[in-house]
C-alpha atoms as a PDB file:
ATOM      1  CA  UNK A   1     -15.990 -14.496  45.828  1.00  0.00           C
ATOM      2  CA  UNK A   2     -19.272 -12.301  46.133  1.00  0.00           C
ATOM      3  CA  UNK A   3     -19.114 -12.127  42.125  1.00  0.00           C
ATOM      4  CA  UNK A   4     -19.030 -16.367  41.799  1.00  0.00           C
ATOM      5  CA  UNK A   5     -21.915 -16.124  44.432  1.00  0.00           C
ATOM      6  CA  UNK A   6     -24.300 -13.760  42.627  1.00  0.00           C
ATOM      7  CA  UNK A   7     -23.371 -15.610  39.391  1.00  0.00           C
ATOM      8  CA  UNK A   8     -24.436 -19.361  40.764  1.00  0.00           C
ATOM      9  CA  UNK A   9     -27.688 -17.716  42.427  1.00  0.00           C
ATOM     10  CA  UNK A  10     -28.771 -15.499  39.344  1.00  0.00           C
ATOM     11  CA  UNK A  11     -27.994 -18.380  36.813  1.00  0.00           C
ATOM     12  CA  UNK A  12     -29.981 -17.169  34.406  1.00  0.00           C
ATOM     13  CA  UNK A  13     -29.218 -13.551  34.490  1.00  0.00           C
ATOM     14  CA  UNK A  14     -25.283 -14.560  33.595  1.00  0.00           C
ATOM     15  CA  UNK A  15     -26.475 -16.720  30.764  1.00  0.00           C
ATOM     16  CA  UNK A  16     -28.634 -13.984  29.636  1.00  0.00           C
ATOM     17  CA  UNK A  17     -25.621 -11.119  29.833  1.00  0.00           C
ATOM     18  CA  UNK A  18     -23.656 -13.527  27.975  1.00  0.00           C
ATOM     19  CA  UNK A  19     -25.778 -13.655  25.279  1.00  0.00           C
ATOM     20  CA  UNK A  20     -25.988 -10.221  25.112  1.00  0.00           C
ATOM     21  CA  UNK A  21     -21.890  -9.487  25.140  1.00  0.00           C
ATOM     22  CA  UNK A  22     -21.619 -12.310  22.044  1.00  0.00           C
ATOM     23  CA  UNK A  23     -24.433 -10.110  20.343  1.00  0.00           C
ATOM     24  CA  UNK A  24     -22.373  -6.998  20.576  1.00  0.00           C
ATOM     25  CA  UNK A  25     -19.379  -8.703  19.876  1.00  0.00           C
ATOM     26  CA  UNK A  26     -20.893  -9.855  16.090  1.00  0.00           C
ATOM     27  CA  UNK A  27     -22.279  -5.796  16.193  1.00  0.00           C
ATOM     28  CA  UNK A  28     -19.060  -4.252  16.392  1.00  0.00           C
ATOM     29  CA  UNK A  29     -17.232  -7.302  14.879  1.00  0.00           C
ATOM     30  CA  UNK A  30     -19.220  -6.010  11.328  1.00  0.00           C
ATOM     31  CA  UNK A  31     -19.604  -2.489  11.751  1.00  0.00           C
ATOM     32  CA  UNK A  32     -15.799  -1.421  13.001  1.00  0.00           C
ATOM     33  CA  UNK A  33     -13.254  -0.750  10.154  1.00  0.00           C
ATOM     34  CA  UNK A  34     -11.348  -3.844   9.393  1.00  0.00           C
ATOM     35  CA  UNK A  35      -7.992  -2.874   8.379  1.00  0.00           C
ATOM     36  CA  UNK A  36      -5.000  -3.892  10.379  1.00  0.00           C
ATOM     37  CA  UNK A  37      -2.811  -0.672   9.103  1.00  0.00           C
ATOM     38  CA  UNK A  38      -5.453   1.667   7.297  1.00  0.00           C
ATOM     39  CA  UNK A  39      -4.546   3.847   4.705  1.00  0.00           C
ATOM     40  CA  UNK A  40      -2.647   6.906   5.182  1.00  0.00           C
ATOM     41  CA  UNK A  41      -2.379  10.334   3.687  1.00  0.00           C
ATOM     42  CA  UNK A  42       1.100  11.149   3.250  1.00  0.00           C
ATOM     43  CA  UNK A  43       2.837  14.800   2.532  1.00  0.00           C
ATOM     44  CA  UNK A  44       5.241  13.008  -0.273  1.00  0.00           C
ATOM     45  CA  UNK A  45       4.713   9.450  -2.453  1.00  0.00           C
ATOM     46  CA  UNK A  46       7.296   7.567  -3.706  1.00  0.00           C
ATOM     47  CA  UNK A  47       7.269   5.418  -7.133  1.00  0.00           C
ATOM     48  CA  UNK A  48      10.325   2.870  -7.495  1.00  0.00           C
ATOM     49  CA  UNK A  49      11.352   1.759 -11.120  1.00  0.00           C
ATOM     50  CA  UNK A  50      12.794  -2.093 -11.504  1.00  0.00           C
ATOM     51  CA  UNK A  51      14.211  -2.170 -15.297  1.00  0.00           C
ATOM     52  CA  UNK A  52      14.523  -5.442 -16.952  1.00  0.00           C
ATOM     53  CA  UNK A  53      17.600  -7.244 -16.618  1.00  0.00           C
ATOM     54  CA  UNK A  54      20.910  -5.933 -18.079  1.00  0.00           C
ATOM     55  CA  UNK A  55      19.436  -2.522 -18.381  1.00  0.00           C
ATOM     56  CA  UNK A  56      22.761   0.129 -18.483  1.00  0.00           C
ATOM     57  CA  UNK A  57      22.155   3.504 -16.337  1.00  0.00           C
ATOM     58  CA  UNK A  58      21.789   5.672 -19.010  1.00  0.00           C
ATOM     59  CA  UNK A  59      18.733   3.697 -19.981  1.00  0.00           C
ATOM     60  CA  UNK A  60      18.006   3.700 -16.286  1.00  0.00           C
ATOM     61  CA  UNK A  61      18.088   7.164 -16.067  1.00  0.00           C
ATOM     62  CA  UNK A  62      16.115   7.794 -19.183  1.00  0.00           C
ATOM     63  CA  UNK A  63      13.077   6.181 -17.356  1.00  0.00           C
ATOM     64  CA  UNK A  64      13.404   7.599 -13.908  1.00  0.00           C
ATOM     65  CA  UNK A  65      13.558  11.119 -16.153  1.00  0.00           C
ATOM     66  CA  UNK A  66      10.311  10.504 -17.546  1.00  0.00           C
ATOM     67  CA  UNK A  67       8.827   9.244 -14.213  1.00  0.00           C
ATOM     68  CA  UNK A  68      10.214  12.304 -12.968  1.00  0.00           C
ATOM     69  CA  UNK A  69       8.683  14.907 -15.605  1.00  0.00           C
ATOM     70  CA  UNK A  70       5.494  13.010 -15.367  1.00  0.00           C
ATOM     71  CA  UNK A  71       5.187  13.627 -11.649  1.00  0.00           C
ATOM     72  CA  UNK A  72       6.357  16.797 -11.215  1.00  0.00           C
ATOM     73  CA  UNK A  73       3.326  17.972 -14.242  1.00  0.00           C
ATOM     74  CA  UNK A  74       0.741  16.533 -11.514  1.00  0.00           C
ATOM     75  CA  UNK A  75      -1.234  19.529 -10.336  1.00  0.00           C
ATOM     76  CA  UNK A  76      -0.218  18.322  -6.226  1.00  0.00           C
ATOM     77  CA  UNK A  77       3.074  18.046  -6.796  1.00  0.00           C
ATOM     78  CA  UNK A  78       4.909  20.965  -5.003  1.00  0.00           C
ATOM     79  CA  UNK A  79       8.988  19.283  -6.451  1.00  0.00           C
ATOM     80  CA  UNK A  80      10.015  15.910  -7.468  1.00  0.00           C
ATOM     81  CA  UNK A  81      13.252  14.358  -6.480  1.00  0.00           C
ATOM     82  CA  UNK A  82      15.047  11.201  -8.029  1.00  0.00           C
ATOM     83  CA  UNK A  83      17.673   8.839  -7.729  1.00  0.00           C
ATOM     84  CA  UNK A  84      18.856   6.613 -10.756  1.00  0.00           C
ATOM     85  CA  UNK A  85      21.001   3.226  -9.879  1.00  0.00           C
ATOM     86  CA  UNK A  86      21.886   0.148 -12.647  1.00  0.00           C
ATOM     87  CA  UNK A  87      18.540  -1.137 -13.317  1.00  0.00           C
ATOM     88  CA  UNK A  88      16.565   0.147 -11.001  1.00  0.00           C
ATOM     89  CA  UNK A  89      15.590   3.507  -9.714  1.00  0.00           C
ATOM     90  CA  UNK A  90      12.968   5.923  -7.425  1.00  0.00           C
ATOM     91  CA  UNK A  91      11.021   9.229  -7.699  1.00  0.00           C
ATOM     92  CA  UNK A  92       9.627  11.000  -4.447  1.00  0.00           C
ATOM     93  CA  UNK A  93       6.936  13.622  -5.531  1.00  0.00           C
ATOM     94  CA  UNK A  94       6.570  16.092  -2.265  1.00  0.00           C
ATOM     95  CA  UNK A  95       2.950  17.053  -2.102  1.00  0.00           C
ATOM     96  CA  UNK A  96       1.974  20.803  -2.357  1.00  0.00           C
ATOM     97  CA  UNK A  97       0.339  22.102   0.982  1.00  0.00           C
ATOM     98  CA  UNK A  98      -2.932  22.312  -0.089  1.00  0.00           C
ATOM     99  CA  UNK A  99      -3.606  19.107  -2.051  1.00  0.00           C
ATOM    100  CA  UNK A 100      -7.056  17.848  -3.843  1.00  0.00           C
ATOM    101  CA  UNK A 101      -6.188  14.303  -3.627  1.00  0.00           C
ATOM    102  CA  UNK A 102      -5.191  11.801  -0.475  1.00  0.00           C
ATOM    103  CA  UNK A 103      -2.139  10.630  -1.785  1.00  0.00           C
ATOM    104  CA  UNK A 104      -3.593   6.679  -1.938  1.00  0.00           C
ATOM    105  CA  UNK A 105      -5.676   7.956  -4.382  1.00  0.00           C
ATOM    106  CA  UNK A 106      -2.906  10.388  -6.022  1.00  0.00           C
ATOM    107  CA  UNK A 107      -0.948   6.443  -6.480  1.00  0.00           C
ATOM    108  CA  UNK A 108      -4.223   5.144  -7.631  1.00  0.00           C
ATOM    109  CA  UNK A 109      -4.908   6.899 -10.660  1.00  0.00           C
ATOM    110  CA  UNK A 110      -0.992   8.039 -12.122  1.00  0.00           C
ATOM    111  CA  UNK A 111      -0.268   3.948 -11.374  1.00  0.00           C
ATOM    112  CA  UNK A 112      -2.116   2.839 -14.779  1.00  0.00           C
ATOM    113  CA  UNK A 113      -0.483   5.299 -16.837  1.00  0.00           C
ATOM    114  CA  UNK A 114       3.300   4.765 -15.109  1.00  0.00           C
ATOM    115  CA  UNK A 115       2.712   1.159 -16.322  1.00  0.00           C
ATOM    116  CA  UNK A 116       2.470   1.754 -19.724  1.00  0.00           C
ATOM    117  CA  UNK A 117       6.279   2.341 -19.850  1.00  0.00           C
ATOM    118  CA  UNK A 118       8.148  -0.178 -21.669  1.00  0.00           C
ATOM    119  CA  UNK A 119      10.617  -2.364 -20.334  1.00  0.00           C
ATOM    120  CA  UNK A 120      10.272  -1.012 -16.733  1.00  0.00           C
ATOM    121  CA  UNK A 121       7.656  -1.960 -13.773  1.00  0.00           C
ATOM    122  CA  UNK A 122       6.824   1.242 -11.966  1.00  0.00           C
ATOM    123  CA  UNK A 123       4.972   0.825  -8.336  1.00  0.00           C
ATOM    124  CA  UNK A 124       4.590   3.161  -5.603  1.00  0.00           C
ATOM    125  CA  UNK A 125       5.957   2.308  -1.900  1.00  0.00           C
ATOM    126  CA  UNK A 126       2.259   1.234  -0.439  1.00  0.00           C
ATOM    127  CA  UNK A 127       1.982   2.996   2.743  1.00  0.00           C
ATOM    128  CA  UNK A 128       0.547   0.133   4.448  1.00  0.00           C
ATOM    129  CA  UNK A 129       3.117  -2.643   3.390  1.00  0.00           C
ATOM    130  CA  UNK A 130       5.516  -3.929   5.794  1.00  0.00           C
ATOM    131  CA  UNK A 131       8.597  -4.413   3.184  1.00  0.00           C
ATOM    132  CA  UNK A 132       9.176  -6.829   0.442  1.00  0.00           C
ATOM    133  CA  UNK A 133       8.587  -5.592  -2.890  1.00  0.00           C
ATOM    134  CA  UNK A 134       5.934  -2.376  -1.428  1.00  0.00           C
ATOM    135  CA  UNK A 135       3.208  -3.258  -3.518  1.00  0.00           C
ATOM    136  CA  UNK A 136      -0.312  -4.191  -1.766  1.00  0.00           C
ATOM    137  CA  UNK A 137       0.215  -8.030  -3.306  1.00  0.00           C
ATOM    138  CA  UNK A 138       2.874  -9.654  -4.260  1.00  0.00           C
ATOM    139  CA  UNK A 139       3.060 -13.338  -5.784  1.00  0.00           C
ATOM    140  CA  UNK A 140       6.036 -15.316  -6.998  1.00  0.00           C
ATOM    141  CA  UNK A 141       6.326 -18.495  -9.089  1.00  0.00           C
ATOM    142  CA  UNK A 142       8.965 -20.353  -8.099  1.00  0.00           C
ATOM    143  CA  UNK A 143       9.889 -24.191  -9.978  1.00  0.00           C
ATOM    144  CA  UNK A 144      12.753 -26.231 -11.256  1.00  0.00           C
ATOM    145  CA  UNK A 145      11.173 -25.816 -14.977  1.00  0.00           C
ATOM    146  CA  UNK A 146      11.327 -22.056 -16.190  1.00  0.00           C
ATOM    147  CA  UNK A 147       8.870 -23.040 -19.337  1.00  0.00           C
ATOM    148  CA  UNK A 148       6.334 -23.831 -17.246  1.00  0.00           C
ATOM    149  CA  UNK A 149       6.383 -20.515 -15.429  1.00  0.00           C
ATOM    150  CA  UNK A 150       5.585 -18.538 -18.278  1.00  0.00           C
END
């Protein structure tokens, strides 16, 4: 009650610290990191291989060798492990102790060169999805005429 008292006989002084609060509020509002989940540096990354459709395992596994061999030549990478299924597949790289890159930016720069493999879409797991597909962004065209989505 002393609070609402002070408040009504120091009008302007409450208006004034109100002000004031909204000011700091736009201050830290702009200058604090945005990010809901920020990015993390992990001790292994993960890329996941989606073959096109009717893909056997062989084939499969022909890809998820090279993704393999291509990871494991990375100066970070400490051992590579992989896992082949029918028409799909995934290659953890475990991260040397001592590494030069975070490995966000490890992802960044092999991700250009993994997608230059034909007939297979190679991604790493993002580390600050919350499932689907594990890539940052993710859009799907959906319709009842398949021409029209190409």
């Amino acid at each position: 009650m002393s609070t609402l008292k002070w408040t009504l006989s120091h009008r302007w002084s409450a208006v004034v610290g109100g002000i004031i609060s909204f000011a700091l509020t736009i201050v830290l509002f702009t200058t604090l990191p945005a990010t809901f989940q920020p990015d993390q540096d992990q001790d292994s990354s993960t890329a996941t291989i989606e073959m096109v459709p009717g893909t056997t395992l062989d084939d499969t596994k022909l890809v998820v060798r090279r993704v393999a061999d291509f990871l494991g030549k990375q100066p970070d990478v400490e051992s590579v492990y992989s896992r082949a299924f029918v028409g799909n597949g995934r290659v953890t790289a475990i991260f040397k102790e001592k590494k030069a890159k975070k490995s966000i930016d490890f992802e960044r720069s092999l991700a250009p060169e993994l997608a230059k493999i034909p007939d297979a879409r190679v991604s790493f797991r993002s580390n600050n999805g919350w499932g689907g597909s594990g890539r940052d962004l993710t859009v799907t065209l959906g319709g009842d005429d398949p021409a029209l989505l190409t």
